[in-house]
C-alpha atoms as a PDB file:
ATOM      1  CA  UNK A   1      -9.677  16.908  -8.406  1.00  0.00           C
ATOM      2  CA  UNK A   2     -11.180  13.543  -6.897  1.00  0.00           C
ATOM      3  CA  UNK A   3     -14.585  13.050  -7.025  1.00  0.00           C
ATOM      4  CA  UNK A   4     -14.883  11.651  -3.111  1.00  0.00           C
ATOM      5  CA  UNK A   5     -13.918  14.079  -0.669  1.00  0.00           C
ATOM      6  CA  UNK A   6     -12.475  13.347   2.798  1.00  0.00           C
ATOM      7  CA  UNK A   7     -14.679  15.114   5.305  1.00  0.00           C
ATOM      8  CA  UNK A   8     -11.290  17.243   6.679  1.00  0.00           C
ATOM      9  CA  UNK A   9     -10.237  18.165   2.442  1.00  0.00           C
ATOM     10  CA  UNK A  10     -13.952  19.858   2.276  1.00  0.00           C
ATOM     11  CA  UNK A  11     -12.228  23.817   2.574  1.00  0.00           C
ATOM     12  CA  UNK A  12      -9.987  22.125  -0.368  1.00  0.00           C
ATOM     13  CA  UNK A  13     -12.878  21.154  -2.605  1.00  0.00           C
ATOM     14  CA  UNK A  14     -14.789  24.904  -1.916  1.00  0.00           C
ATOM     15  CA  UNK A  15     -11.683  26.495  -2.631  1.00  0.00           C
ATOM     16  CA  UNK A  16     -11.203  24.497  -5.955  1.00  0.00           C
ATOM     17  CA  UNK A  17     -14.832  24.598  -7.261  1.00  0.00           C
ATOM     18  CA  UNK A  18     -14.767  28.649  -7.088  1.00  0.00           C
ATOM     19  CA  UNK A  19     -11.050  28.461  -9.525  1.00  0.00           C
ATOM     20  CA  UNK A  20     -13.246  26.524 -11.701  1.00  0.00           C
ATOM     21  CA  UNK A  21     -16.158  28.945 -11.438  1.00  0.00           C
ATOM     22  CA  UNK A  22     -14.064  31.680 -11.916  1.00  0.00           C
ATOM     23  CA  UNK A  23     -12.504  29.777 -15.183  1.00  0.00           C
ATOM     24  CA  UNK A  24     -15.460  29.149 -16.974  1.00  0.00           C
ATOM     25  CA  UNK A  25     -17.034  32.885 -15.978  1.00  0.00           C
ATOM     26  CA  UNK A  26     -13.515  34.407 -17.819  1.00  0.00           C
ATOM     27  CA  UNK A  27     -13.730  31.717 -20.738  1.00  0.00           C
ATOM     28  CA  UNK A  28     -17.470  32.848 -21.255  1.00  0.00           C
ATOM     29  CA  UNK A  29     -17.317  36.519 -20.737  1.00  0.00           C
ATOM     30  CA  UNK A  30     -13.747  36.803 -22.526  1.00  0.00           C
ATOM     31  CA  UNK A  31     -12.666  38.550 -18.871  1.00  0.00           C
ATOM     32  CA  UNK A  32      -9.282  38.197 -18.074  1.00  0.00           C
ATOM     33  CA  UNK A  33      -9.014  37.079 -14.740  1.00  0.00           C
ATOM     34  CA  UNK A  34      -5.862  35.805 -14.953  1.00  0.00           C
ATOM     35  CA  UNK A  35      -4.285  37.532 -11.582  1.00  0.00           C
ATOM     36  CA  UNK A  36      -7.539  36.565  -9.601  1.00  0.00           C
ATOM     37  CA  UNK A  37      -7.201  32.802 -10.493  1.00  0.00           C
ATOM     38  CA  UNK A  38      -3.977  32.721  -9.562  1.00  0.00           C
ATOM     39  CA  UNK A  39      -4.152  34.534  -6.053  1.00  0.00           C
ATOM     40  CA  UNK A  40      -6.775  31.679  -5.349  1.00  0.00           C
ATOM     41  CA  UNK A  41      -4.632  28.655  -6.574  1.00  0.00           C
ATOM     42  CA  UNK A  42      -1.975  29.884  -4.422  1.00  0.00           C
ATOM     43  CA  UNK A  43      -4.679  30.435  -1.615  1.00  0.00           C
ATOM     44  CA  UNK A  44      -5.766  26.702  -2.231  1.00  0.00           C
ATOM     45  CA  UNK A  45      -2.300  25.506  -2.161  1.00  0.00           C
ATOM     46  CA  UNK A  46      -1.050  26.726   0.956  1.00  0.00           C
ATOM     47  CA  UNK A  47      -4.416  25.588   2.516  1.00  0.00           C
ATOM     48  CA  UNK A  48      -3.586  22.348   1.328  1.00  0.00           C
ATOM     49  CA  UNK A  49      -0.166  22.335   2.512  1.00  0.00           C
ATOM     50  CA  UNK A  50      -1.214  23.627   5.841  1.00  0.00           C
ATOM     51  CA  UNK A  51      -3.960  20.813   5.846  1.00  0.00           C
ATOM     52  CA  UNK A  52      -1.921  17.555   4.874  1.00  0.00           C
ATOM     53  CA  UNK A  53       1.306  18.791   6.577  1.00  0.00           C
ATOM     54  CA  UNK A  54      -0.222  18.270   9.980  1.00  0.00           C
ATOM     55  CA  UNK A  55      -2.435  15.500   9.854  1.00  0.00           C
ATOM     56  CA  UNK A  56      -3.910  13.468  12.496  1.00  0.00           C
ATOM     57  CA  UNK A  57      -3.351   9.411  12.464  1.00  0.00           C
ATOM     58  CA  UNK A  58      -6.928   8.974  11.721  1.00  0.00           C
ATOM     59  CA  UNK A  59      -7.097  11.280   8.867  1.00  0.00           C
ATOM     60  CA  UNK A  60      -3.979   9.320   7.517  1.00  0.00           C
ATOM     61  CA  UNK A  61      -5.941   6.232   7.701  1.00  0.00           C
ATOM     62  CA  UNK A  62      -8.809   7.816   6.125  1.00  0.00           C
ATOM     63  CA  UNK A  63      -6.945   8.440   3.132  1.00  0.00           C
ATOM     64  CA  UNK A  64      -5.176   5.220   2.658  1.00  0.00           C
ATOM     65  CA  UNK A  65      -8.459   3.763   2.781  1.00  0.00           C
ATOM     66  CA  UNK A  66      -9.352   6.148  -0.006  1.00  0.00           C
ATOM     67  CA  UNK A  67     -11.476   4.921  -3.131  1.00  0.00           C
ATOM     68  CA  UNK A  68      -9.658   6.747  -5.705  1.00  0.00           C
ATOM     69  CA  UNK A  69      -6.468   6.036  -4.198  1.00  0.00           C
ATOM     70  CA  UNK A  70      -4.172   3.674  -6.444  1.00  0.00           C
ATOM     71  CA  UNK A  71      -3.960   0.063  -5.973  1.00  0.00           C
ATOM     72  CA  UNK A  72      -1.388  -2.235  -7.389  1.00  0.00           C
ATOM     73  CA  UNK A  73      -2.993  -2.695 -10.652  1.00  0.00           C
ATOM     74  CA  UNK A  74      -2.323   1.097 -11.577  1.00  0.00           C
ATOM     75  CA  UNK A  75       1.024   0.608 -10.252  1.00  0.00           C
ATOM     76  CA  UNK A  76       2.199  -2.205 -11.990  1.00  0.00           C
ATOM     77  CA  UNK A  77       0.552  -0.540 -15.418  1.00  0.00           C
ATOM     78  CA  UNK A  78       2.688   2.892 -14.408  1.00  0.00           C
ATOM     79  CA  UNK A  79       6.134   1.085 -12.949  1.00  0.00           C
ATOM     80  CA  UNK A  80       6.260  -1.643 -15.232  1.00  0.00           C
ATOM     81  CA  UNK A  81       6.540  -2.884 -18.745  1.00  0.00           C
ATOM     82  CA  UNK A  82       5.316  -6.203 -20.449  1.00  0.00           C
ATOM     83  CA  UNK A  83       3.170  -7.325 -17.544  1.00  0.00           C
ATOM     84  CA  UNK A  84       1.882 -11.234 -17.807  1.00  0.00           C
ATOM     85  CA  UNK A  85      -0.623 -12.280 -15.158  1.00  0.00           C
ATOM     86  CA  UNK A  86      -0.487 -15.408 -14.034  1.00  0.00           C
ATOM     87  CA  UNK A  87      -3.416 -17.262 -12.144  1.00  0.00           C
ATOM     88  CA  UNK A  88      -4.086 -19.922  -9.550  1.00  0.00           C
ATOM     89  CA  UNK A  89      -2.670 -21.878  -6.756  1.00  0.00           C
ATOM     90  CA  UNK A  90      -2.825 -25.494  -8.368  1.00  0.00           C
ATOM     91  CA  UNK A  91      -4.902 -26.780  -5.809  1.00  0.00           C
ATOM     92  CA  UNK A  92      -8.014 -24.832  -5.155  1.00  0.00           C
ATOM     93  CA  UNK A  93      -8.362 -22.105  -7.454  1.00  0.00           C
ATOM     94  CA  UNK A  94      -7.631 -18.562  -8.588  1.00  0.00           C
ATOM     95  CA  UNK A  95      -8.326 -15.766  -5.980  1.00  0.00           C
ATOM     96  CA  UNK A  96      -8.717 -11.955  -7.333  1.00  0.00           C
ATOM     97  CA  UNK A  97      -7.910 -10.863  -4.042  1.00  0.00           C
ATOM     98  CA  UNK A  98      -4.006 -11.164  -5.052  1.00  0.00           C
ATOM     99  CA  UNK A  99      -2.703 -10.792  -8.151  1.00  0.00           C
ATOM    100  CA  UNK A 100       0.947 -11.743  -9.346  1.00  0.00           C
ATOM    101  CA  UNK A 101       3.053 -12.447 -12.551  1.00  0.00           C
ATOM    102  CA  UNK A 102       6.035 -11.618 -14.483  1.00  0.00           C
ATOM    103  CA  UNK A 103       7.128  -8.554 -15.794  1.00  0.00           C
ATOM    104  CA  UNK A 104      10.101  -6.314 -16.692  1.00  0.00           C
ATOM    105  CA  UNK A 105      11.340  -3.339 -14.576  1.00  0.00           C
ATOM    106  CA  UNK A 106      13.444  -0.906 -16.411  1.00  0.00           C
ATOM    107  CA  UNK A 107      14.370  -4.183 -18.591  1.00  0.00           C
ATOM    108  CA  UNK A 108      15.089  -6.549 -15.948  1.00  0.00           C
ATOM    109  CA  UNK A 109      12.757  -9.630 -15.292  1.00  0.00           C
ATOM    110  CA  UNK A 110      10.737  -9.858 -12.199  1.00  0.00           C
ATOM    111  CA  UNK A 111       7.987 -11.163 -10.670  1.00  0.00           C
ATOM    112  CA  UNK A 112       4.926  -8.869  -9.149  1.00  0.00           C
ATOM    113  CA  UNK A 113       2.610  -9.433  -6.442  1.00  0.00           C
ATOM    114  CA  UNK A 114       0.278  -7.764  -4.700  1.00  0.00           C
ATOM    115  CA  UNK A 115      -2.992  -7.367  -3.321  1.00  0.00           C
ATOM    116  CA  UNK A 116      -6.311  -6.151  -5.468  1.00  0.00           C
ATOM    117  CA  UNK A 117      -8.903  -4.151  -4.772  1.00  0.00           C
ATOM    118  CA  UNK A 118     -11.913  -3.251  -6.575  1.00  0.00           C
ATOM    119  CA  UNK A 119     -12.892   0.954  -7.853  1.00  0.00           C
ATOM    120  CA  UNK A 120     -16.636   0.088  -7.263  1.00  0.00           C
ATOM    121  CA  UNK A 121     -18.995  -2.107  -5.591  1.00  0.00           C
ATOM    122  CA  UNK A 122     -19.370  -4.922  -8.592  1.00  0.00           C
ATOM    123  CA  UNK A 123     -15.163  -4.704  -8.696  1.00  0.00           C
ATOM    124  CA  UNK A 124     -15.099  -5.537  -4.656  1.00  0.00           C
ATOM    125  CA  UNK A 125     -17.197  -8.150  -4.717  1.00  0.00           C
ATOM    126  CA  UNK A 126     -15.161  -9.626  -7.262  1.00  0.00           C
ATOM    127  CA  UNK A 127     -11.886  -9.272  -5.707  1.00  0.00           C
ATOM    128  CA  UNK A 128     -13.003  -9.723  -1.659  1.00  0.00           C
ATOM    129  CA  UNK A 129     -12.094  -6.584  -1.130  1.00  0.00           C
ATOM    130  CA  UNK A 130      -8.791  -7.276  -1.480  1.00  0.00           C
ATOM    131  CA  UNK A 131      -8.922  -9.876   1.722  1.00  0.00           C
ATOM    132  CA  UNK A 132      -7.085 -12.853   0.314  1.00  0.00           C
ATOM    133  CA  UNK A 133      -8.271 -16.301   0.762  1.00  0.00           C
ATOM    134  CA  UNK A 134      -5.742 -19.032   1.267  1.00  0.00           C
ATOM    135  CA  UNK A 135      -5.533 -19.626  -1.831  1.00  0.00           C
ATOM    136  CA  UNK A 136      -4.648 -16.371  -2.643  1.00  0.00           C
ATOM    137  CA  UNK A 137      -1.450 -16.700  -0.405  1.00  0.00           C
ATOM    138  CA  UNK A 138      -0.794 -19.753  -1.791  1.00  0.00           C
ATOM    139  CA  UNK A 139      -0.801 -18.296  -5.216  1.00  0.00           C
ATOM    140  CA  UNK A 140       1.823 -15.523  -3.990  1.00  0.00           C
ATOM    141  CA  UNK A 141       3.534 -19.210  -2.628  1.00  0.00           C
ATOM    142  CA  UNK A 142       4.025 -20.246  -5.909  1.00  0.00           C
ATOM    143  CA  UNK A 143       5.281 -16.966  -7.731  1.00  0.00           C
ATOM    144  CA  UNK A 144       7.773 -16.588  -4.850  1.00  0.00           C
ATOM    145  CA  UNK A 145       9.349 -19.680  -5.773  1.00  0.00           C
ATOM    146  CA  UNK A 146       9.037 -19.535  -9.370  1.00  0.00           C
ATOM    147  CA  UNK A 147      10.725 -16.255  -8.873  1.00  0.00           C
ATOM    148  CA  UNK A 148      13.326 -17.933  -7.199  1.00  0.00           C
ATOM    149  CA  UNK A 149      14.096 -20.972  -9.605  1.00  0.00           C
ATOM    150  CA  UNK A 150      14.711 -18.260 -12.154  1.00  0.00           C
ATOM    151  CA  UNK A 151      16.378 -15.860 -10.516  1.00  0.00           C
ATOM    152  CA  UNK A 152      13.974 -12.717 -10.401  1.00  0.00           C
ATOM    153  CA  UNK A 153      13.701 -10.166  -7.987  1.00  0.00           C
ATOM    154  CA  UNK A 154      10.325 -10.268  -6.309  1.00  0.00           C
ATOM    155  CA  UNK A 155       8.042  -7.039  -5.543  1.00  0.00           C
ATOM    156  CA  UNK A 156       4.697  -7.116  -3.966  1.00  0.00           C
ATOM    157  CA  UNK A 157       2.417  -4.184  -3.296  1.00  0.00           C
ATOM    158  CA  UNK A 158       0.583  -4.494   0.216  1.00  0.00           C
ATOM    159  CA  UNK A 159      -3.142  -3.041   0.522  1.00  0.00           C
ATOM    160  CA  UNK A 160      -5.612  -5.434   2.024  1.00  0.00           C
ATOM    161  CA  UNK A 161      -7.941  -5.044   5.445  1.00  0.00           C
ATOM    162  CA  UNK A 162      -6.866  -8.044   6.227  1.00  0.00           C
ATOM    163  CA  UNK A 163      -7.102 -12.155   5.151  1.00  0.00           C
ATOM    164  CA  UNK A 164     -10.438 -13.287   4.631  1.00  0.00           C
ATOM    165  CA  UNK A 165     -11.968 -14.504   8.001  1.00  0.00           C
ATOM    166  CA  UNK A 166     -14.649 -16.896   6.747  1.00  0.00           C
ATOM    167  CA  UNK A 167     -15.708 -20.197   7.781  1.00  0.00           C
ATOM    168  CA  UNK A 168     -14.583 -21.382   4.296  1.00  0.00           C
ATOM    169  CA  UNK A 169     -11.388 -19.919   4.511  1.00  0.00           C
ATOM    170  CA  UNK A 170     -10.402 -21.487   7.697  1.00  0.00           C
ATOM    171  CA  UNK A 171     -11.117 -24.642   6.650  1.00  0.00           C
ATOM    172  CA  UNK A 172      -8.857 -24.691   3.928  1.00  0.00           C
ATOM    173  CA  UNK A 173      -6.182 -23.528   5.928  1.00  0.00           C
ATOM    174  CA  UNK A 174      -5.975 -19.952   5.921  1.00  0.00           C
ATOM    175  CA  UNK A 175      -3.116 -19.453   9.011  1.00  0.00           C
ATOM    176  CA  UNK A 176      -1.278 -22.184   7.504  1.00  0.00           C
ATOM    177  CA  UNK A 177      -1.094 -20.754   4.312  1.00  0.00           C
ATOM    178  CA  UNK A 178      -0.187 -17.214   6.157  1.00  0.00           C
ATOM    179  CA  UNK A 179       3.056 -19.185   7.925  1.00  0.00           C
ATOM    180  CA  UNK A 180       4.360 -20.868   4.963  1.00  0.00           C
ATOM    181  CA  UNK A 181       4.592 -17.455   2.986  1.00  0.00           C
ATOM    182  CA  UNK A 182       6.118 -16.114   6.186  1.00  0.00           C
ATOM    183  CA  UNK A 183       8.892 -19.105   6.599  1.00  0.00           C
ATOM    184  CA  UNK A 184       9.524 -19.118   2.899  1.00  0.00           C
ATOM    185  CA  UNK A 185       9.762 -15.314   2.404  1.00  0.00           C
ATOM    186  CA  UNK A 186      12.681 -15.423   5.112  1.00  0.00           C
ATOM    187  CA  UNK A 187      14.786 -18.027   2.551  1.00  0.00           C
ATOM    188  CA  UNK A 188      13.821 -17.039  -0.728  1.00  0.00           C
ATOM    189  CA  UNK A 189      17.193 -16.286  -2.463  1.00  0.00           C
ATOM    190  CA  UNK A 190      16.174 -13.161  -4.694  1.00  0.00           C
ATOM    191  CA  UNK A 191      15.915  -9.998  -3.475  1.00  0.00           C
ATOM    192  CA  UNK A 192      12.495  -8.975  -2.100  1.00  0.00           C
ATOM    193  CA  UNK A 193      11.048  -5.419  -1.506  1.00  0.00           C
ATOM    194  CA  UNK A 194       7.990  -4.816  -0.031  1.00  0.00           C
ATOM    195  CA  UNK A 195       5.780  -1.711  -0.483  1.00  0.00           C
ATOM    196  CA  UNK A 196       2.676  -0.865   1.593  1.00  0.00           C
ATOM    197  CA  UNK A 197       1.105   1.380  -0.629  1.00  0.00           C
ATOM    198  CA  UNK A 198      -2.590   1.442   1.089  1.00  0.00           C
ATOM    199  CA  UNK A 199      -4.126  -0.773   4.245  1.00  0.00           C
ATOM    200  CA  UNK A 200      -1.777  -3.321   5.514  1.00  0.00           C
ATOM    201  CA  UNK A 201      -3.961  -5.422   7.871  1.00  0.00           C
ATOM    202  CA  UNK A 202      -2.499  -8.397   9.688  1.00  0.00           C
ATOM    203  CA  UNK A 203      -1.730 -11.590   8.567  1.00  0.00           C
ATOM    204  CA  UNK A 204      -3.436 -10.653   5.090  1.00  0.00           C
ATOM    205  CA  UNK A 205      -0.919  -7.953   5.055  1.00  0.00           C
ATOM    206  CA  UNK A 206       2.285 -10.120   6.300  1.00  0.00           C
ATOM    207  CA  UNK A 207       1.890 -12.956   3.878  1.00  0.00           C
ATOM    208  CA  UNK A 208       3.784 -10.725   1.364  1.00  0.00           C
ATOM    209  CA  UNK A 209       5.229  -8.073   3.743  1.00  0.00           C
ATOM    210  CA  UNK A 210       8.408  -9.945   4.833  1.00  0.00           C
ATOM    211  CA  UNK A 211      11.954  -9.202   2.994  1.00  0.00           C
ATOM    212  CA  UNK A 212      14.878  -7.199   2.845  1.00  0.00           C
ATOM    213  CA  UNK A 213      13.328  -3.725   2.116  1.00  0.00           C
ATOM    214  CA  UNK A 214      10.226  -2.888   3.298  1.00  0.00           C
ATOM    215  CA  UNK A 215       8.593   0.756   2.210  1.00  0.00           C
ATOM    216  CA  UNK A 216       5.435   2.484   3.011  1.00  0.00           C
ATOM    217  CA  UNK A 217       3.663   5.691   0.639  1.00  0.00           C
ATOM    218  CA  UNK A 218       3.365   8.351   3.336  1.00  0.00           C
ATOM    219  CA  UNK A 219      -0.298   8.154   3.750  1.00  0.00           C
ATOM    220  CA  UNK A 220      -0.198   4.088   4.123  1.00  0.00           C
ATOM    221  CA  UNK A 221      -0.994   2.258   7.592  1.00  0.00           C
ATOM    222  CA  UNK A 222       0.142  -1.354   8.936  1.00  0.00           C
ATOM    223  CA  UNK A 223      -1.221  -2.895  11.636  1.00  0.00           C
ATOM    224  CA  UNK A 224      -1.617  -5.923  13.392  1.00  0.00           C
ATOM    225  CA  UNK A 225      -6.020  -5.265  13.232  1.00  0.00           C
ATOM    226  CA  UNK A 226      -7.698  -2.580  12.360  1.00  0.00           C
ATOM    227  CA  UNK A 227      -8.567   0.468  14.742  1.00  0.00           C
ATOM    228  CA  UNK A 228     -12.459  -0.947  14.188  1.00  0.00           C
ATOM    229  CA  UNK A 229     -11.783  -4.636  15.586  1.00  0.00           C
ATOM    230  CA  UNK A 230      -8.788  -2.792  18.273  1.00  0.00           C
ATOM    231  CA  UNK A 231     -11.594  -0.819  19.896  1.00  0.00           C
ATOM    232  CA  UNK A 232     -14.236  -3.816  19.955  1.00  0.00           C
ATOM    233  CA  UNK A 233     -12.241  -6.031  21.316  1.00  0.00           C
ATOM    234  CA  UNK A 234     -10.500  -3.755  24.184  1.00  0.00           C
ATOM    235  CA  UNK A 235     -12.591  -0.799  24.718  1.00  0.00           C
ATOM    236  CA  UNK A 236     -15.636  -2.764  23.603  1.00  0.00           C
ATOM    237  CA  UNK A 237     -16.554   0.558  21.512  1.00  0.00           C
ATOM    238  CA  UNK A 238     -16.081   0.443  17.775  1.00  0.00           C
ATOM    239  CA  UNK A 239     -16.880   4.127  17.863  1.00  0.00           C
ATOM    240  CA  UNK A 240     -13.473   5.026  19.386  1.00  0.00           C
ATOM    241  CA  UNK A 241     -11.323   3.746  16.693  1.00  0.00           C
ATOM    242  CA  UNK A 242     -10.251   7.122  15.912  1.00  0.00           C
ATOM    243  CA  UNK A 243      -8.412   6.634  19.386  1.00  0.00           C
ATOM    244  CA  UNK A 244      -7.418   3.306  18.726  1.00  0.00           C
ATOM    245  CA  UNK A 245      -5.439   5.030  15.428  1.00  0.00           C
ATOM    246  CA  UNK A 246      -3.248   7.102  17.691  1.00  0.00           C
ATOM    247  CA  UNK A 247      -2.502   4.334  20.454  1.00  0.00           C
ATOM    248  CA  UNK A 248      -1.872   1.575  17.828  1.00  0.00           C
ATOM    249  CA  UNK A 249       1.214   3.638  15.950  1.00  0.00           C
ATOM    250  CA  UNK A 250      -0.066   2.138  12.701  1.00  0.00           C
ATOM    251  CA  UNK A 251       1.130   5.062  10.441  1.00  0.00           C
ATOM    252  CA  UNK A 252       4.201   4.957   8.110  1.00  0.00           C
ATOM    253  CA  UNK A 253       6.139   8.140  10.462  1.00  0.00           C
ATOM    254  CA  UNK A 254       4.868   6.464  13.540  1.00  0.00           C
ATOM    255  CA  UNK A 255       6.853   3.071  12.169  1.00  0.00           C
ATOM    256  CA  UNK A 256       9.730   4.560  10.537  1.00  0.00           C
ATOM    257  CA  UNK A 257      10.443   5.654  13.731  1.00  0.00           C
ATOM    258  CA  UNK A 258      10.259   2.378  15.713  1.00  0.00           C
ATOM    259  CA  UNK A 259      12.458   1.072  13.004  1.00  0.00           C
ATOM    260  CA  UNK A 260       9.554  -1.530  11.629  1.00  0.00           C
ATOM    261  CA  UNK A 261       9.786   0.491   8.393  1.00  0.00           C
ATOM    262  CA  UNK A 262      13.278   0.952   6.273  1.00  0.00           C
ATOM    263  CA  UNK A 263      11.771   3.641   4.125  1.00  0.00           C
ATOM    264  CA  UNK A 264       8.542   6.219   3.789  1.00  0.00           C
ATOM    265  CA  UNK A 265       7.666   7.345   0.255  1.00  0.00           C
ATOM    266  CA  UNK A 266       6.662  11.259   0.110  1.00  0.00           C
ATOM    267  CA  UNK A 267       3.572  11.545  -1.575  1.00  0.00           C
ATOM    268  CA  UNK A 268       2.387  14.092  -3.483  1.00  0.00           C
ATOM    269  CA  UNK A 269       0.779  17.090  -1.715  1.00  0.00           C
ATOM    270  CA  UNK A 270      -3.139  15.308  -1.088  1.00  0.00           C
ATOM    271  CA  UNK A 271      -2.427  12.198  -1.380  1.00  0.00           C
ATOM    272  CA  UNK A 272      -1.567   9.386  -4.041  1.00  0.00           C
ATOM    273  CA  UNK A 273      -4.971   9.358  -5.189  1.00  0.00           C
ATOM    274  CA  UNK A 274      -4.741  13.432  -6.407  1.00  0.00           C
ATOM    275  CA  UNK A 275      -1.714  12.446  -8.976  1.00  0.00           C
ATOM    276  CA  UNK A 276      -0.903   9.005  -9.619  1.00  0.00           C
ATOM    277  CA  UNK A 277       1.102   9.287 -12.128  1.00  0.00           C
ATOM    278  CA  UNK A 278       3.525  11.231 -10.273  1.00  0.00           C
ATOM    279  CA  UNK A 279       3.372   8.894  -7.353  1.00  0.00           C
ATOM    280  CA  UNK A 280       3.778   6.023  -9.709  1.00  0.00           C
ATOM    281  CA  UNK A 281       7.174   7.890 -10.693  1.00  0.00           C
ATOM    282  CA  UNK A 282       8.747   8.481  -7.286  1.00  0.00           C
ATOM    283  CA  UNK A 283       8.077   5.225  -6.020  1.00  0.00           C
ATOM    284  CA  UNK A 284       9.659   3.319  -8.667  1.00  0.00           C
ATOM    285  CA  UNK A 285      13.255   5.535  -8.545  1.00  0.00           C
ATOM    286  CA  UNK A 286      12.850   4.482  -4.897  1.00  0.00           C
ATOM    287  CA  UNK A 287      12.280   0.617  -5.494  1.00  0.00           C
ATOM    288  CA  UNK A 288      15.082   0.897  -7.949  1.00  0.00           C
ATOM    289  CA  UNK A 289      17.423   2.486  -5.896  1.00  0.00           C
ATOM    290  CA  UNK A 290      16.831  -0.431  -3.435  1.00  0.00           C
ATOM    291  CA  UNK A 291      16.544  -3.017  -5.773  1.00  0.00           C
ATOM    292  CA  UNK A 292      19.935  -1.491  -7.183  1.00  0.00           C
ATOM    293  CA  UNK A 293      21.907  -1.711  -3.015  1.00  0.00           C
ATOM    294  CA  UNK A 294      20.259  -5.428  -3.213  1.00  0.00           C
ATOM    295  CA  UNK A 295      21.672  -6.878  -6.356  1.00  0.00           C
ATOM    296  CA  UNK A 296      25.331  -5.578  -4.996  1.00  0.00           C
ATOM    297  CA  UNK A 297      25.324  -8.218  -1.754  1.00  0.00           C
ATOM    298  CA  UNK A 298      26.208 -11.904  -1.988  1.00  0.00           C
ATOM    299  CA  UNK A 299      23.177 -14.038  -1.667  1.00  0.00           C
ATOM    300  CA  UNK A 300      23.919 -15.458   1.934  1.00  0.00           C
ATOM    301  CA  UNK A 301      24.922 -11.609   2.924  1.00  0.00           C
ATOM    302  CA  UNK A 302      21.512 -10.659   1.542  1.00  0.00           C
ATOM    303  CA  UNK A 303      20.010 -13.464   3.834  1.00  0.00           C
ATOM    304  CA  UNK A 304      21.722 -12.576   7.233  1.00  0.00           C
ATOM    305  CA  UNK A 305      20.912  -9.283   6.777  1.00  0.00           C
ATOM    306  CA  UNK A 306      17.284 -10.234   6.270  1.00  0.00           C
ATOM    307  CA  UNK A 307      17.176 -12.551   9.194  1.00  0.00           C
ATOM    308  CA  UNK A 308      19.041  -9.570  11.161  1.00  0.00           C
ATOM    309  CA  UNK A 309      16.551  -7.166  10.426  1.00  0.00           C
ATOM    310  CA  UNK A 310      13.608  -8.862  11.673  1.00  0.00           C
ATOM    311  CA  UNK A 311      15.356 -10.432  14.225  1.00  0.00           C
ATOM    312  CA  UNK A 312      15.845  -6.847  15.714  1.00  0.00           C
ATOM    313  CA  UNK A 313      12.410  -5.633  15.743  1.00  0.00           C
ATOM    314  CA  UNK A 314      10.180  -4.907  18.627  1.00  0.00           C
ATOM    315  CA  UNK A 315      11.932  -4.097  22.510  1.00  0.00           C
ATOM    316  CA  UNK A 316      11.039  -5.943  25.234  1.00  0.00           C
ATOM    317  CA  UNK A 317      11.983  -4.946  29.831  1.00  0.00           C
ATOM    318  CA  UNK A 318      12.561  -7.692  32.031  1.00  0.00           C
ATOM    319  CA  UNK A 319      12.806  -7.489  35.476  1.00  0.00           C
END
């Protein structure tokens, strides 16, 4: 059970700390209340079912932005094998924000990015809280083309709030660095699969969101600004970004269904963050299934098909 509680998983939690009561009264008594235990673990279950099988966009984005849930560190240490991390942008300096290297998956060599946040307060500071400076997107820069000169399929994990927004930032180039992942990300002759497995927050998000598969966990949101800054700036009320969530179509359903998103990831029943292990499993067979359809195309198919895809997002009416 997860030690932080959503406000709407609170009839979960009760529910779960009386099977535990009633565990440790049977263990101590030597009472067998087997039959009781399990008429309240079913109880729990379909309350959780009936909970998380009709949530609200808010409450999805409340538990992507989840503490506990996992980040790409606990996915690249479940997924993959023989992980070597590899720092820096050779030019400014090494940002925790992002984190990349090499690795094997299921045996094959490829390279991993993807965005790093912290488990507690000491953790965030370090890594920005996962808002990558420009040298951060330069770093994924360099990767991507390493991948590329030899030949490895590239996957990067998306969970940020967005870039960093800092005066500092901005003056090394922060936007720039943003559109030369984008433009290079459209040529890069590997095959690229994209995962947003928490927050994916604008440009932050879309400086390793572009390429020829791109999946979101069920729970997992991607937006062009957060429901926060959305309200601010057009309702001039932060306190109605609960709204802003529902007009903004940030969830993975909500953009699986305008065709932004080629695949959504079931999660287990709760969220990632309640069994990551199992998540870690189902994702993978999923970004080898893709990874498998990808190595079948010629590279210049691959390409077009890539180009296509973006190409034929978003509607517009004239007249």
């Amino acid at each position: 059970m997860p030690s932080i509680m959503l406000e709407f998983e609170k009839p979960i939690a009760e529910l779960e700390a009386k099977i535990e009561e009633l565990k440790s009264f049977s263990s101590e008594k030597g009472i067998d209340l087997t039959e009781e235990i399990k008429t309240m673990q079913a109880k729990a279950e379909a309350l959780k079912k009936e909970i998380f099988d009709n949530l609200t966009p808010a409450q999805r984005v409340a538990i992507a932005r989840h503490p506990e849930r996992p980040g790409t560190l606990e996915y690249i240490k479940h997924i993959f094998e023989d992980f070597v991390e590899l720092h820096g942008d050779r030019h400014f300096g090494d940002d925790r924000a992002v984190i990349g290297g090499i690795a094997r998956f299921r045996g094959e060599p490829v390279t991993v990015i993807g965005h790093a946040k912290g488990k507690d307060t000491k953790e965030n500071l370090a890594r920005n809280f996962g808002m990558p400076h420009p040298e951060g997107n330069k770093k994924a820069l360099r990767l991507m083309e390493q991948a590329e000169k030899f030949g490895r399929p590239v996957f990067t994990f998306v969970d940020t709030p967005g870039a960093h927004c800092g005066m500092g930032a901005e003056e090394r180039g922060q936007a720039h660095a943003i559109a030369a992942n984008l433009a290079r990300l459209m040529k890069l002759r590997v095959p690229v699969i994209n995962t947003v497995i928490g927050e994916g927050g604008s440009g932050g998000a879309l400086a390793i969101a572009v390429g020829d598969r791109l999946m979101m966990l069920e729970n997992s949101v991607f937006s062009v600004i957060s429901p926060e800054s959305f309200a601010s700036i057009l309702w001039k009320d932060p306190a109605r970004a609960q709204e802003a969530v529902a007009a903004m179509k940030m969830t993975a359903p909500d953009l699986a269904e305008l065709g932004i998103v080629d695949e959504v990831v079931p999660e287990p029943l709760g969220g990632a963050h309640r069994n990551p292990g199992e998540m870690a499993a189902m994702l993978g067979s999923r970004l080898q299934e893709a990874l498998d359809c990808l190595k079948k195309m010629p590279v210049d198919e691959m390409l077009q098909k890539r180009y296509e895809k973006f190409r034929g997002i978003g509607q517009f009416v004239s007249g």
